[in-house]
Protein backbone atom coordinates (compact mmCIF):
# COMPACT_ATOMS: atom_id res chain seq x y z
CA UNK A 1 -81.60 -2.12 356.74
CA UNK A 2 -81.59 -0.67 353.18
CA UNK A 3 -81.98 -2.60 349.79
CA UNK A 4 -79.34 -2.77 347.13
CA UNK A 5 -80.69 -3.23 343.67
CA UNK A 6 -77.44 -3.64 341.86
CA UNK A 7 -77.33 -1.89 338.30
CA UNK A 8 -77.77 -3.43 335.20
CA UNK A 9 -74.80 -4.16 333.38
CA UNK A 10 -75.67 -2.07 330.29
CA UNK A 11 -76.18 1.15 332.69
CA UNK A 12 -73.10 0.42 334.53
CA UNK A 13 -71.14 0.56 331.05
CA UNK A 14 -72.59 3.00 329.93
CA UNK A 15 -71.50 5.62 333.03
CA UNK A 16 -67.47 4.77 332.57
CA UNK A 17 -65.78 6.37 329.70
CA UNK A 18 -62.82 3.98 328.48
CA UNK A 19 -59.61 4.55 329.77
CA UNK A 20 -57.54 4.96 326.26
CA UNK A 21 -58.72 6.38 323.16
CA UNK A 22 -56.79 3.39 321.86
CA UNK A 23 -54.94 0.16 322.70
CA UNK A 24 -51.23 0.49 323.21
CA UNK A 25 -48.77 -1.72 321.41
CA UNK A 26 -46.06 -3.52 323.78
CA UNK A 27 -43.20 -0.84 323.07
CA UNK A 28 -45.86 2.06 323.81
CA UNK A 29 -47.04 0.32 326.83
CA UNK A 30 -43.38 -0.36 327.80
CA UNK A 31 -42.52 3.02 327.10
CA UNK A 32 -45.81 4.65 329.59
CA UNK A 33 -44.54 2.29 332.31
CA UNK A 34 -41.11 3.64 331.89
CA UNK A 35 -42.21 6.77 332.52
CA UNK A 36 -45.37 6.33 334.97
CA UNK A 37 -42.48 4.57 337.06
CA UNK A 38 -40.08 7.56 337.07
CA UNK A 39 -43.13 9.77 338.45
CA UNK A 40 -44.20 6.95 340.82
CA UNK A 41 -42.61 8.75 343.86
CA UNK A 42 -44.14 12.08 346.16
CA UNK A 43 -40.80 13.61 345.68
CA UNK A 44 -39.60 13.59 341.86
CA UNK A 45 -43.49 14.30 341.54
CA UNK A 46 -42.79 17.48 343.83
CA UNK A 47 -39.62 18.26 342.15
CA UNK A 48 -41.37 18.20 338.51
CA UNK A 49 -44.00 21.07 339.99
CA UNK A 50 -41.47 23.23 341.64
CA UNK A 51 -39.58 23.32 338.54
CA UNK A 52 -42.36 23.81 336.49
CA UNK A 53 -43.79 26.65 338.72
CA UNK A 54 -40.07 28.18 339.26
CA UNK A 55 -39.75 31.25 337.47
CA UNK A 56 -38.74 30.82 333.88
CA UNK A 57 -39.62 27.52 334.51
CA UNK A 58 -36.40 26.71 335.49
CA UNK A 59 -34.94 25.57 338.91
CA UNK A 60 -31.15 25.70 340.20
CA UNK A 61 -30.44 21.93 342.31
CA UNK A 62 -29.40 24.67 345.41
CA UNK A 63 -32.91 25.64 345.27
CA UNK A 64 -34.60 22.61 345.22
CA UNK A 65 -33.17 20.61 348.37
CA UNK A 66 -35.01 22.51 350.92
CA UNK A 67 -38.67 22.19 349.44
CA UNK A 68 -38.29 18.59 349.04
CA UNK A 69 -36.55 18.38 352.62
CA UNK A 70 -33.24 16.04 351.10
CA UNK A 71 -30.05 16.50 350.68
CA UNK A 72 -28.10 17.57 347.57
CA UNK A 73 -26.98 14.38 346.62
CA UNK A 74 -30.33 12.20 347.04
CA UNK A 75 -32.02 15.56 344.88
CA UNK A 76 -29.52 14.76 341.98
CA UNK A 77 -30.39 11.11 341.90
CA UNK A 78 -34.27 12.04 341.83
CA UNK A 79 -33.83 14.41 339.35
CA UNK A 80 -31.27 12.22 337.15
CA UNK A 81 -34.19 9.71 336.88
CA UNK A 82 -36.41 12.64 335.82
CA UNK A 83 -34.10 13.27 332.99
CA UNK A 84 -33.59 9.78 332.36
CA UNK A 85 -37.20 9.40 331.63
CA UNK A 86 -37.35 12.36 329.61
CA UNK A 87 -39.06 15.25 331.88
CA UNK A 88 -36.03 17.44 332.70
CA UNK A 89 -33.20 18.77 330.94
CA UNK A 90 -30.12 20.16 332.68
CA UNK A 91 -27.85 22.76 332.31
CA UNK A 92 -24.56 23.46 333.97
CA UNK A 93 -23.57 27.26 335.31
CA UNK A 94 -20.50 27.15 336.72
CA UNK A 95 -20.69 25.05 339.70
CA UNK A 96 -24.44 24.40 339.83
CA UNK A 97 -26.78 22.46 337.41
CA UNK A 98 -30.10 24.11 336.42
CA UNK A 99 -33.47 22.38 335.38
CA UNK A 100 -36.13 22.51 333.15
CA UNK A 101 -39.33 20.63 331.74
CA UNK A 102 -39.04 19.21 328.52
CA UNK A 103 -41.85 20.80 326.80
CA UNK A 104 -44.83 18.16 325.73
CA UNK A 105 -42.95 15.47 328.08
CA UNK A 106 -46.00 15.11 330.16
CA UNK A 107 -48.74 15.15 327.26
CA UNK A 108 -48.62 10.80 326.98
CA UNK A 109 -49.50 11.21 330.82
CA UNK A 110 -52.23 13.73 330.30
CA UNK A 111 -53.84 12.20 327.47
CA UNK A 112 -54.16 8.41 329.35
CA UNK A 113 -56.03 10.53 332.21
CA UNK A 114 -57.79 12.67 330.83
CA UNK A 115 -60.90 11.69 329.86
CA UNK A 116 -62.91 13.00 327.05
C-alpha cells in the first residue's frame, strides 16, 4: 500500500491559474449562461464547426442535415437558437437559408477558457 502525503494548501494554489481574469457582474454572468446554454448540446456545437469550416465560412441548411444526421426541420430549430444567442446569422437565397458565424461571437467563450 502506498502513502499519500496530501499537498500543502499554499502549493496546491499556487498550481491552478484562476478561472476569470475578473469577476462578472449579474447581467455579464446572465449573459455567458445565455450563451454557454445555447452551445450546451453535441449538435448545435457540431453545426457551429461545420459552418465555420464550410467554405467561405458559410453553410446552406440542405447541407447541414446529413452531417448532423437530423432532419430539416429539427436543423432549423438548432440553428435558430444559434442565432438567437448570437453565433449565426442567416441569409435567405431563394428557397434555402444560408449561415454564417458572427465574427468575435465566440471570443467571451474563449477568453473564460483560456487560460493565461
Amino acid at each position: 500500500m502506498t502513502s499519500f502525503t496530501p499537498t500543502p494548501v499554499t502549493e496546491a494554489a499556487a498550481c491552478c491559474a484562476p478561472l476569470t481574469r475578473e469577476t462578472l457582474n449579474a447581467e455579464q454572468a446572465d449573459d455567458l449562461a445565455r450563451s454557454l446554454k445555447a452551445l450546451a448540446d453535441p449538435t448545435r456545437l457540431r453545426l457551429i464547426s461545420i459552418v465555420a469550416a464550410s467554405e467561405g465560412e458559410e453553410a446552406c441548411v440542405c447541407d447541414l442535415t446529413e452531417p448532423v444526421g437530423l432532419g430539416q426541420s429539427t436543423v432549423s430549430h438548432h440553428l435558430k437558437i444559434l442565432m438567437d444567442a448570437g453565433f449565426l446569422t442567416r441569409s435567405k437565397r431563394g428557397t434555402w437559408a444560408y449561415y454564417r458565424l458572427v465574427p468575435g461571437s465566440l471570443d467571451s467563450i474563449s477568453r473564460l477558457l483560456v487560460t493565461a
